[in-house]
PDB file of N, CA and C in Angstrom:
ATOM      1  N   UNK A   1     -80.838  27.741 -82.050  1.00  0.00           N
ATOM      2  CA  UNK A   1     -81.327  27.154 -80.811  1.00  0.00           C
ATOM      3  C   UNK A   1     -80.360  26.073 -80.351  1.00  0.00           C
ATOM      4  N   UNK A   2     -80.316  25.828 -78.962  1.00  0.00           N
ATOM      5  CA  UNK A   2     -79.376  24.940 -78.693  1.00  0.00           C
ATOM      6  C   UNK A   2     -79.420  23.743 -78.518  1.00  0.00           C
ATOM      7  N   UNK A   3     -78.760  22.901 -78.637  1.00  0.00           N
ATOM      8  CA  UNK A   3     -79.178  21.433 -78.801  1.00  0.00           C
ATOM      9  C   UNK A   3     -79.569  20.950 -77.125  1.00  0.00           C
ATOM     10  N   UNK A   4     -80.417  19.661 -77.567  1.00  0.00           N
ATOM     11  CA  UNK A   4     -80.299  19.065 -75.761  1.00  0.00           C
ATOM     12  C   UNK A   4     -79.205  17.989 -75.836  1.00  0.00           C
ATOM     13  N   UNK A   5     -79.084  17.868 -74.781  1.00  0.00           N
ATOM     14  CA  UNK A   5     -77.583  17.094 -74.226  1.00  0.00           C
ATOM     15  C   UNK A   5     -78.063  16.034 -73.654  1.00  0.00           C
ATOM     16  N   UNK A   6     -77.572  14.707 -73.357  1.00  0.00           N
ATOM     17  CA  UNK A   6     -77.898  14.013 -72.989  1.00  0.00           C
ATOM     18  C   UNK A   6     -77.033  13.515 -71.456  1.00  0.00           C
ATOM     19  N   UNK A   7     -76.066  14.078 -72.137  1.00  0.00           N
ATOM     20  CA  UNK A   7     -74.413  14.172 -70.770  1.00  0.00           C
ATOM     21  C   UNK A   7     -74.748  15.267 -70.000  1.00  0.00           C
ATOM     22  N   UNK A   8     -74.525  14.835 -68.390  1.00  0.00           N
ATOM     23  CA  UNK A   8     -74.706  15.859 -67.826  1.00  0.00           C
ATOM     24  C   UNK A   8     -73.070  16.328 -67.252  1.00  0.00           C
ATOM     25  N   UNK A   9     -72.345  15.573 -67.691  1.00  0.00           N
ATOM     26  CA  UNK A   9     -70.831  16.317 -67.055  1.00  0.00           C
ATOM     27  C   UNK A   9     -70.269  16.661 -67.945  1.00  0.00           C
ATOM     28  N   UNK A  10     -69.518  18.393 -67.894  1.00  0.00           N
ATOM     29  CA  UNK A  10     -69.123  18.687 -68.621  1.00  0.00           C
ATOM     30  C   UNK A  10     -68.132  18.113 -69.316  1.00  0.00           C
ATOM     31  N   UNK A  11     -67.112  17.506 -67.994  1.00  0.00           N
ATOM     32  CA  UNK A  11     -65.427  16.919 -68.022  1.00  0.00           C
ATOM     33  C   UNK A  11     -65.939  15.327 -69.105  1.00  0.00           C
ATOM     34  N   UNK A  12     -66.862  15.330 -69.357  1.00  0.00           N
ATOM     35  CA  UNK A  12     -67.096  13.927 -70.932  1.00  0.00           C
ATOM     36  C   UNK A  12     -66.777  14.734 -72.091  1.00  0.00           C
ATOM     37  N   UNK A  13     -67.586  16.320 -71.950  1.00  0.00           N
ATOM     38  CA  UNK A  13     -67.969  17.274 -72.919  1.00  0.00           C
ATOM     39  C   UNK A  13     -66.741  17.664 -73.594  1.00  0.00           C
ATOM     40  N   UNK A  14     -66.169  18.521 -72.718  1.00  0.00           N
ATOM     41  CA  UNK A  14     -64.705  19.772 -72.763  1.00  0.00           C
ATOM     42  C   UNK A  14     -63.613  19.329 -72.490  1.00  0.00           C
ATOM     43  N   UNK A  15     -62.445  19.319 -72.620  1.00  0.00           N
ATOM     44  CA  UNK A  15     -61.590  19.142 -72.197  1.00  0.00           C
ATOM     45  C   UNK A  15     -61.462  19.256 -70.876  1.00  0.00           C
ATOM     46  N   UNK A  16     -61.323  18.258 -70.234  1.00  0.00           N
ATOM     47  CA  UNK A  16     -61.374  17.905 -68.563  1.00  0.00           C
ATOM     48  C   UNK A  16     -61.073  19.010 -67.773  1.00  0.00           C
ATOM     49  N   UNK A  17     -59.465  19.332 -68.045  1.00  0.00           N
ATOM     50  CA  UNK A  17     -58.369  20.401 -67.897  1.00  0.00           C
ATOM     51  C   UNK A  17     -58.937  21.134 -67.438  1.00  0.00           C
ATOM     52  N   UNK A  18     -60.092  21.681 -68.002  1.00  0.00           N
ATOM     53  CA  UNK A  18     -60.443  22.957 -68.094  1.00  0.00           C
ATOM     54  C   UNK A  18     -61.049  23.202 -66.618  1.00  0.00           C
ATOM     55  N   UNK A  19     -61.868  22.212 -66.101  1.00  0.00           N
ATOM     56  CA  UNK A  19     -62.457  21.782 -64.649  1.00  0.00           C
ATOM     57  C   UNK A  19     -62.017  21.339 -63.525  1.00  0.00           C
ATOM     58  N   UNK A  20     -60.658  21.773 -63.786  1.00  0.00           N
ATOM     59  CA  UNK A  20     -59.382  21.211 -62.546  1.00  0.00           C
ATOM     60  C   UNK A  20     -59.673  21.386 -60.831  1.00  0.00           C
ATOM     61  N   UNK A  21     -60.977  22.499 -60.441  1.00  0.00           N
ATOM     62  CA  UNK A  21     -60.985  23.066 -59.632  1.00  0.00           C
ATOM     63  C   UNK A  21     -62.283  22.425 -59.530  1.00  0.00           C
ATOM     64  N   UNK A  22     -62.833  21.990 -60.020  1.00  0.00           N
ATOM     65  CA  UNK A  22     -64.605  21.120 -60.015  1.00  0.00           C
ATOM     66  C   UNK A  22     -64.446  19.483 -59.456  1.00  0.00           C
ATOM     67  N   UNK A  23     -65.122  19.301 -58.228  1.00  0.00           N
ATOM     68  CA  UNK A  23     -65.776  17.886 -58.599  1.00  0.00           C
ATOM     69  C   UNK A  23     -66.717  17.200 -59.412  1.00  0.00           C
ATOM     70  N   UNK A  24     -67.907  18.272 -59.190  1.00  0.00           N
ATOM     71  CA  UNK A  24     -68.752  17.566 -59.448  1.00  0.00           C
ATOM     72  C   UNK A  24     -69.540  19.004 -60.519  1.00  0.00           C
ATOM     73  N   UNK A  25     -69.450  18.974 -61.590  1.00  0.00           N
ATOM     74  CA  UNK A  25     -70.479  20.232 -62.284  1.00  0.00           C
ATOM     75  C   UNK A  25     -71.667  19.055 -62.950  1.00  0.00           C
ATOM     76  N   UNK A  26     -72.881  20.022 -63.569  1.00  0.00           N
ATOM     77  CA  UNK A  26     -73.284  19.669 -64.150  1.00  0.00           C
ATOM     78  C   UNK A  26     -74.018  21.003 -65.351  1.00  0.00           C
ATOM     79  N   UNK A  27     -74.326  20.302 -66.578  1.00  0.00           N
ATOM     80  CA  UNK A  27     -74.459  21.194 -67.465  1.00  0.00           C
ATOM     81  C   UNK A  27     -75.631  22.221 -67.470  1.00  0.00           C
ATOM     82  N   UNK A  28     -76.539  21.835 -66.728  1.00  0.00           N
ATOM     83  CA  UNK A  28     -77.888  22.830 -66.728  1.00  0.00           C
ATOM     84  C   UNK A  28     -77.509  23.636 -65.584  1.00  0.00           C
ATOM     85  N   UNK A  29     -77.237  22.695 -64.226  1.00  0.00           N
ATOM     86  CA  UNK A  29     -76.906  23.323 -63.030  1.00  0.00           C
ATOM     87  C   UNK A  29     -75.690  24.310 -62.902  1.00  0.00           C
ATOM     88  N   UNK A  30     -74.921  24.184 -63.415  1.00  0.00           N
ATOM     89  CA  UNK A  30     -73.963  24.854 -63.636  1.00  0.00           C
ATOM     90  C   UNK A  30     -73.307  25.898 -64.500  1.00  0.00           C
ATOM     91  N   UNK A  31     -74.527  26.054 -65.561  1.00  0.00           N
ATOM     92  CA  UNK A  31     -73.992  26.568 -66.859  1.00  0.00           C
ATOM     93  C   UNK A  31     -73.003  27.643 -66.909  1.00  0.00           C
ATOM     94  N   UNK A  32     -73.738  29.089 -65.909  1.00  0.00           N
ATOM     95  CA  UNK A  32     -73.131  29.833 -65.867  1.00  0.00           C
ATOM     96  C   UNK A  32     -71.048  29.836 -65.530  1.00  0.00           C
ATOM     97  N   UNK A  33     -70.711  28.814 -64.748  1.00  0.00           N
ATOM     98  CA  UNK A  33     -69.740  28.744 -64.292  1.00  0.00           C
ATOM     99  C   UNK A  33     -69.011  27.957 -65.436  1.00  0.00           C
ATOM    100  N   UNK A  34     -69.867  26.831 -66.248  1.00  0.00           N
ATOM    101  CA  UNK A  34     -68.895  25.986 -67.112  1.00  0.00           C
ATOM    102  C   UNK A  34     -68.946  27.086 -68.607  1.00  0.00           C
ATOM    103  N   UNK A  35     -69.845  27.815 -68.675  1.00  0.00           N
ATOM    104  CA  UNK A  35     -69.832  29.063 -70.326  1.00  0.00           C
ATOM    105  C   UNK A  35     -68.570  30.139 -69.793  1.00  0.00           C
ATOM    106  N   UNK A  36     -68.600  30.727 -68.719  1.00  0.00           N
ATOM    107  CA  UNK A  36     -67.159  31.524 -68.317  1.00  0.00           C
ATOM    108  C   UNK A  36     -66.344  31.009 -68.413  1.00  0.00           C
ATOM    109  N   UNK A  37     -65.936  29.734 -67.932  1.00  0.00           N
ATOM    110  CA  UNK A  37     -64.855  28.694 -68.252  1.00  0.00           C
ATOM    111  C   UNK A  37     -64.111  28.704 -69.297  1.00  0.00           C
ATOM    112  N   UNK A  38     -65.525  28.348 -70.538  1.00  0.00           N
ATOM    113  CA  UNK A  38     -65.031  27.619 -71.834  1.00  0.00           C
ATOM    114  C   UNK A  38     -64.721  29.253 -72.581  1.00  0.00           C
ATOM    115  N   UNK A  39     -65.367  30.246 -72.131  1.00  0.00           N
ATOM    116  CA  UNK A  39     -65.187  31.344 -72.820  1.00  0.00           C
ATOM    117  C   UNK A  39     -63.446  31.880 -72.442  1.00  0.00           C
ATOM    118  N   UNK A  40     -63.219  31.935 -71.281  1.00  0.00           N
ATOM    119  CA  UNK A  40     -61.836  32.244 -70.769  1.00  0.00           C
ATOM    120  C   UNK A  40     -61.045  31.476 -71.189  1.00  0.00           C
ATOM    121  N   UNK A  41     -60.787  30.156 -71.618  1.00  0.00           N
ATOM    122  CA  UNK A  41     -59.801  29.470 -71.735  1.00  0.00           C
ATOM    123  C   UNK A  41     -60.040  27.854 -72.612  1.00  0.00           C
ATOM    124  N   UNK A  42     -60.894  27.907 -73.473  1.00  0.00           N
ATOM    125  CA  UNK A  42     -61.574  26.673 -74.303  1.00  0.00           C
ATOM    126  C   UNK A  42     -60.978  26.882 -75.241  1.00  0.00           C
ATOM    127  N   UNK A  43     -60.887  26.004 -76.323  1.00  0.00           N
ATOM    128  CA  UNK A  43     -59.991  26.155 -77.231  1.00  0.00           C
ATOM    129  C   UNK A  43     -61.330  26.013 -78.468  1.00  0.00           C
ATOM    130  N   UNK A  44     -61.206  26.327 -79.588  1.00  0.00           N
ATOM    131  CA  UNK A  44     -62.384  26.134 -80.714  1.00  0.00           C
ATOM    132  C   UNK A  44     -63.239  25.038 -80.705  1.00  0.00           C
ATOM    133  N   UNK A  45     -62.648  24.074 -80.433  1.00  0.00           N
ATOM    134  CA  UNK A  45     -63.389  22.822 -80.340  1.00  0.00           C
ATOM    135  C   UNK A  45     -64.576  23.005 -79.387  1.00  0.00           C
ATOM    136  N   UNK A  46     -63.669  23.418 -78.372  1.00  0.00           N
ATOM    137  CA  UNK A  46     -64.912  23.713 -77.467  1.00  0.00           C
ATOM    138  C   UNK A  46     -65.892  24.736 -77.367  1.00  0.00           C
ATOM    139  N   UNK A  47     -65.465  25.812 -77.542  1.00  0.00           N
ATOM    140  CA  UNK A  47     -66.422  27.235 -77.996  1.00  0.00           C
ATOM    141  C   UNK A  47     -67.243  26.057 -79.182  1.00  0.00           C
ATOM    142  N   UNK A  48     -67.205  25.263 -80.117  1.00  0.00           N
ATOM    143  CA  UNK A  48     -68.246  24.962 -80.839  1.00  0.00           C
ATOM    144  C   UNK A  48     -68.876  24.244 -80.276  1.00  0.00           C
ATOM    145  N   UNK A  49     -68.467  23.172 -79.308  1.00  0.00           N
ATOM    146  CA  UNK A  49     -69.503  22.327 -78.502  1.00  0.00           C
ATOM    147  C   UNK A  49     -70.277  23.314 -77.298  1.00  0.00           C
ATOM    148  N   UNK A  50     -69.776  24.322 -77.250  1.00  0.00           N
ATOM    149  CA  UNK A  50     -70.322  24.949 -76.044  1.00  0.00           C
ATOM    150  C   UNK A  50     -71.694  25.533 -76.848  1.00  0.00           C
ATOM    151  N   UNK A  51     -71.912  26.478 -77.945  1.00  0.00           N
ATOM    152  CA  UNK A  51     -72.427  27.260 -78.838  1.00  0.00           C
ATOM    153  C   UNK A  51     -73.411  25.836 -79.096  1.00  0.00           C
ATOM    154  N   UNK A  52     -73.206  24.453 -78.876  1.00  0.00           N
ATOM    155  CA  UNK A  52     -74.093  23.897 -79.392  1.00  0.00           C
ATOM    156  C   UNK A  52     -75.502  23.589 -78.412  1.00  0.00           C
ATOM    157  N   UNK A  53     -74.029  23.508 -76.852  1.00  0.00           N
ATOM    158  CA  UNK A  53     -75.665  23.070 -75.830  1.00  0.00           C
ATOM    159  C   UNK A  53     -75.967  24.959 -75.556  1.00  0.00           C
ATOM    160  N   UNK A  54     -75.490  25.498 -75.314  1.00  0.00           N
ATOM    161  CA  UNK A  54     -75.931  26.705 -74.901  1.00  0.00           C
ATOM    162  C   UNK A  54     -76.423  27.853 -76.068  1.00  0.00           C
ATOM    163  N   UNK A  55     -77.405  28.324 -75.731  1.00  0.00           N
ATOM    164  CA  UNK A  55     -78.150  29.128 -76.726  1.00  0.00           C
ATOM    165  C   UNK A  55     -77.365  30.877 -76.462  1.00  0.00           C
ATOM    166  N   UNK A  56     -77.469  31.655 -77.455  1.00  0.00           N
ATOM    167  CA  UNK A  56     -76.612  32.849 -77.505  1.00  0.00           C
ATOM    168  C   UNK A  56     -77.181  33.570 -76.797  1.00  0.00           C
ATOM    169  N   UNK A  57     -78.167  33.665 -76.271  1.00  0.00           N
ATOM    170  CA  UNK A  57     -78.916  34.603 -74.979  1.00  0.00           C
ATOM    171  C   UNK A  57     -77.710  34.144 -73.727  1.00  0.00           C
ATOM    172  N   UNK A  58     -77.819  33.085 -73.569  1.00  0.00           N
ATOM    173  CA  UNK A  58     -77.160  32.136 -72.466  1.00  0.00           C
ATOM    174  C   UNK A  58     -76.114  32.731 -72.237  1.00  0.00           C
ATOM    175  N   UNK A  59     -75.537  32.697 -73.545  1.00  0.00           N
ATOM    176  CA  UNK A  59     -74.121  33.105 -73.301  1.00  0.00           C
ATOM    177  C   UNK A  59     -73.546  34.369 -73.308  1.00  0.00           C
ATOM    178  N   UNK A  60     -74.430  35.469 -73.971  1.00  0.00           N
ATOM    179  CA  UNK A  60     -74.533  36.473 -73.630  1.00  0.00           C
ATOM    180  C   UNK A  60     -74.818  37.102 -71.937  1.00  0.00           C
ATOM    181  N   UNK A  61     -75.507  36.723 -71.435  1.00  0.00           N
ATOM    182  CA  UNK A  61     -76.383  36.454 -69.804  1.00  0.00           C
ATOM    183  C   UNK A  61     -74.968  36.567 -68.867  1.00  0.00           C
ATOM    184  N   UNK A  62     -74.267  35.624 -69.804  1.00  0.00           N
ATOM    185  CA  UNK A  62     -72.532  35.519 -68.884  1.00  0.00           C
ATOM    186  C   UNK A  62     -71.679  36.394 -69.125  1.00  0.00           C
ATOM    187  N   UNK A  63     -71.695  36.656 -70.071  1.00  0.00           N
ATOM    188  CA  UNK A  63     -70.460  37.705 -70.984  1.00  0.00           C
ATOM    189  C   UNK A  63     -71.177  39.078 -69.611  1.00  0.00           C
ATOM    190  N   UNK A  64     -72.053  39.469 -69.814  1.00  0.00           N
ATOM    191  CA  UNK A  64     -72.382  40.497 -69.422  1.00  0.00           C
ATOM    192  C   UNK A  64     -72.843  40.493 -68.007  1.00  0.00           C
ATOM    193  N   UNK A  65     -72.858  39.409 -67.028  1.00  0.00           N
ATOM    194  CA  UNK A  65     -73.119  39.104 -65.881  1.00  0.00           C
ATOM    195  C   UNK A  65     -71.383  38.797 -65.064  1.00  0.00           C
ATOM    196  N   UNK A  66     -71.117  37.871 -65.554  1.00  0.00           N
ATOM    197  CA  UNK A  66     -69.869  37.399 -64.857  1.00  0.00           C
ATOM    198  C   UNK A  66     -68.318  38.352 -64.499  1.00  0.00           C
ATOM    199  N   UNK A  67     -68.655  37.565 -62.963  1.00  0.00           N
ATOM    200  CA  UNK A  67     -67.089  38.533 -62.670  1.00  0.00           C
ATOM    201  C   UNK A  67     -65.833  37.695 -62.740  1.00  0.00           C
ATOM    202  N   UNK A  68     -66.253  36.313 -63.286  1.00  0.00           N
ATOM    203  CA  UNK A  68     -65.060  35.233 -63.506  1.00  0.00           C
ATOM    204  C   UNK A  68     -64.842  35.758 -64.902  1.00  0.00           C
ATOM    205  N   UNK A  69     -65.040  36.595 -65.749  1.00  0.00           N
ATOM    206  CA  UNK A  69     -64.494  36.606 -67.193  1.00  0.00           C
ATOM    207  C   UNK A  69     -63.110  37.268 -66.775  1.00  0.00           C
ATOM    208  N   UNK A  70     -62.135  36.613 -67.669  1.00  0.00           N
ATOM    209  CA  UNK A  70     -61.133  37.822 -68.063  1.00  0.00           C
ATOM    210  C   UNK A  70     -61.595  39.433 -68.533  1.00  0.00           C
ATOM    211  N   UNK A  71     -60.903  40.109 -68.662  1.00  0.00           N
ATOM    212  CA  UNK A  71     -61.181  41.680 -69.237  1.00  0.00           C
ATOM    213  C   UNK A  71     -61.136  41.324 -70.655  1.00  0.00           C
ATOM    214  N   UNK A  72     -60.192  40.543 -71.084  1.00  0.00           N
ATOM    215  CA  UNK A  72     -60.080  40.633 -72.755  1.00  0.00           C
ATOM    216  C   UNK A  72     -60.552  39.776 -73.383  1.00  0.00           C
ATOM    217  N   UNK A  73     -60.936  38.669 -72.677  1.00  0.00           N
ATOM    218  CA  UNK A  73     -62.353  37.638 -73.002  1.00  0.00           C
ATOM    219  C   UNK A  73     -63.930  38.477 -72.901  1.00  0.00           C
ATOM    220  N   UNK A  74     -63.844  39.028 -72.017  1.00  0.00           N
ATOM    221  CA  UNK A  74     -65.255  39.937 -71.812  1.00  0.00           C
ATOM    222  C   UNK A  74     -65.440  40.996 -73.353  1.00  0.00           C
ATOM    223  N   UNK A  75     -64.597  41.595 -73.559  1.00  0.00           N
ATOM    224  CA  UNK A  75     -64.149  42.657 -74.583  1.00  0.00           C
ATOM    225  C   UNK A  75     -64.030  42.014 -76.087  1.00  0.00           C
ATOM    226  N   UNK A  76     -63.758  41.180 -76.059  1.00  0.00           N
ATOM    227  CA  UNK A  76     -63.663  39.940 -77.209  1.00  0.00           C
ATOM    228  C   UNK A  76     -65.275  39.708 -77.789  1.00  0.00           C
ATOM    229  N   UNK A  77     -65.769  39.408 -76.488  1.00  0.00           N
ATOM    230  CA  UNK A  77     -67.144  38.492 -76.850  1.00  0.00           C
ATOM    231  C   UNK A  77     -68.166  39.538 -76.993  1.00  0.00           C
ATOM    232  N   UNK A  78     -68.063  40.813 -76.110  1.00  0.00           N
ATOM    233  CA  UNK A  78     -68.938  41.921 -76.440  1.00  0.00           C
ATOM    234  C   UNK A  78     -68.600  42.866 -77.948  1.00  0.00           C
ATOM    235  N   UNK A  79     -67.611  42.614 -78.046  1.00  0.00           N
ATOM    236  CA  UNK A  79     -67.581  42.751 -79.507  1.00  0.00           C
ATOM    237  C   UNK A  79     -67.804  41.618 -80.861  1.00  0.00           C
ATOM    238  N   UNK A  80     -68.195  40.568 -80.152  1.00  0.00           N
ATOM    239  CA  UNK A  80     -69.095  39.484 -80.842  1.00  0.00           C
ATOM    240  C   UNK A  80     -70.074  39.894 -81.021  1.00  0.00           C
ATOM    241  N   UNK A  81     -70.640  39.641 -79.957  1.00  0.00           N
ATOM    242  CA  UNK A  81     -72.272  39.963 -79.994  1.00  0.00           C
ATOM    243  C   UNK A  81     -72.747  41.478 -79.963  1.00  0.00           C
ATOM    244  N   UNK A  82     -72.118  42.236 -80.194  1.00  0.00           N
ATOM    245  CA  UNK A  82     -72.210  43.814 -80.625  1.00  0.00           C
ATOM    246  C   UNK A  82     -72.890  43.938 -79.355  1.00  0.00           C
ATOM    247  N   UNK A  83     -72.074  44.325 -77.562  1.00  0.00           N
ATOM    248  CA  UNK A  83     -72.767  44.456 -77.018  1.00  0.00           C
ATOM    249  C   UNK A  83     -72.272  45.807 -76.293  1.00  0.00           C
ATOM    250  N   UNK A  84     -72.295  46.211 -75.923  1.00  0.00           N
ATOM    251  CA  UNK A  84     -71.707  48.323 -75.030  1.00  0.00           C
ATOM    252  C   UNK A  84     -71.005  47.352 -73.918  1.00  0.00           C
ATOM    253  N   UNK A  85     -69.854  48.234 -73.918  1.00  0.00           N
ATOM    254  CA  UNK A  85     -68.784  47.750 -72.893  1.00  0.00           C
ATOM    255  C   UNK A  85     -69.473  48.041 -71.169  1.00  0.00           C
ATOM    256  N   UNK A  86     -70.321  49.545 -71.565  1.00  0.00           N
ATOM    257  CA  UNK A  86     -70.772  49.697 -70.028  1.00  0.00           C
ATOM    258  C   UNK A  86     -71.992  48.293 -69.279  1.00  0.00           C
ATOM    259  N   UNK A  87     -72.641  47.612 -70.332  1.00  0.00           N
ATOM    260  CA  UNK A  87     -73.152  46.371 -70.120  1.00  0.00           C
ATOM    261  C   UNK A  87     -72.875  45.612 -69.517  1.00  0.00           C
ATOM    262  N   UNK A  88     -71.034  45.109 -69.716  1.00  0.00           N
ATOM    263  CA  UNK A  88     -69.895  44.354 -68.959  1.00  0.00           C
ATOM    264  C   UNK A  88     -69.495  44.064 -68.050  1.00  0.00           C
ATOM    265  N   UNK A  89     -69.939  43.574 -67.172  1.00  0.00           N
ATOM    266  CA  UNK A  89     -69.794  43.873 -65.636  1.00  0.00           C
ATOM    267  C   UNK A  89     -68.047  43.883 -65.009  1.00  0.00           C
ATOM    268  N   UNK A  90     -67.588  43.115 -65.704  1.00  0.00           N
ATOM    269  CA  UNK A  90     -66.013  42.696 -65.369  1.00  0.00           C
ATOM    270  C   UNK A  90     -65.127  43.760 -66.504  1.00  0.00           C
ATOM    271  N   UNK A  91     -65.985  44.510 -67.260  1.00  0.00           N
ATOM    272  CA  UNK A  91     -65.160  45.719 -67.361  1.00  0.00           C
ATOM    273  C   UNK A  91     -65.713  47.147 -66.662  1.00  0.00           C
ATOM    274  N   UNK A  92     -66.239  47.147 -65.665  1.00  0.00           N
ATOM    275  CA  UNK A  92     -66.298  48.478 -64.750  1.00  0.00           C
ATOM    276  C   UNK A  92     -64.802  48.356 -63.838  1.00  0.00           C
ATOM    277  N   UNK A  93     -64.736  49.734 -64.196  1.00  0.00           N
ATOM    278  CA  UNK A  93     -63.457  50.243 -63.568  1.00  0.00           C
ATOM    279  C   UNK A  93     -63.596  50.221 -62.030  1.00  0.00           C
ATOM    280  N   UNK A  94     -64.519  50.099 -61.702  1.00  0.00           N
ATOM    281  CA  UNK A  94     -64.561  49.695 -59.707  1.00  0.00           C
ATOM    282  C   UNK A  94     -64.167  48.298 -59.682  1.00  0.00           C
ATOM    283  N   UNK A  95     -64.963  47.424 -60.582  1.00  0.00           N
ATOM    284  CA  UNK A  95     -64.528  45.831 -60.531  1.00  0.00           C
ATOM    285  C   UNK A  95     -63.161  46.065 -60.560  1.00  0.00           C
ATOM    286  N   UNK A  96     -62.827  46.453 -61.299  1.00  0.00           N
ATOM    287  CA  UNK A  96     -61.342  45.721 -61.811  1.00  0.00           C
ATOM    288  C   UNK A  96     -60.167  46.091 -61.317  1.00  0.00           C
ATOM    289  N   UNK A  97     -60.566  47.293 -60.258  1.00  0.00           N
ATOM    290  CA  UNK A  97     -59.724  48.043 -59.281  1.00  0.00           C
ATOM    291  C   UNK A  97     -59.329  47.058 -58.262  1.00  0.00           C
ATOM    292  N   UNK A  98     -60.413  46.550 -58.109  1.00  0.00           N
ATOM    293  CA  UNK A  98     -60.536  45.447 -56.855  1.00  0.00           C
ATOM    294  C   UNK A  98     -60.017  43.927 -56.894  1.00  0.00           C
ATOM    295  N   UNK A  99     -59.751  43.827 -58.296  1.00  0.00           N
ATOM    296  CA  UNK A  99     -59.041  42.516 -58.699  1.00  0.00           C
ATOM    297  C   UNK A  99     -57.646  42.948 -58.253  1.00  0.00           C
TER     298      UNK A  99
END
């Protein structure tokens, strides 16, 4: 289960860097956009702080919802969580035609 947070900005949380394109996020309001983030380009530190506020449904929800994942971040994590590639939304071959 995931912990509660008391910080609501991620850029205290994660490495700032990572939010270069954000003013203003926040961690409940935003989750979906800051878990694609940290999944595409977080470094361990952060995948463990992330795994701590966000629960594995959560992050699953993204893996398999989001069209901000990379292909080989998406493919990575669905083979984490033992999930069918056709699940993937950012690996359908129409998506990715269109990138």
């Amino acid at each position: 289960m995931a912990i509660k947070i008391r910080i609501r900005d991620p850029k205290h949380i994660f490495n700032s860097a990572l939010f270069w394109d954000a003013d203003k996020i926040k961690i409940l309001e935003n989750k979906n956009y800051i878990i694609a983030r940290i999944l595409n380009f977080g470094s361990p530190e952060d995948l463990k702080i992330l795994r701590s506020i966000y629960s594995n449904d959560e992050i699953i929800k993204v893996v398999k919802m989001s069209k901000e994942l990379l292909p080989l971040t998406a493919n990575f994590w669905a083979i984490y969580f033992h999930l069918p590639q056709e699940e993937i939304t950012c690996l359908y071959n129409s998506y990715q035609n269109t990138r």
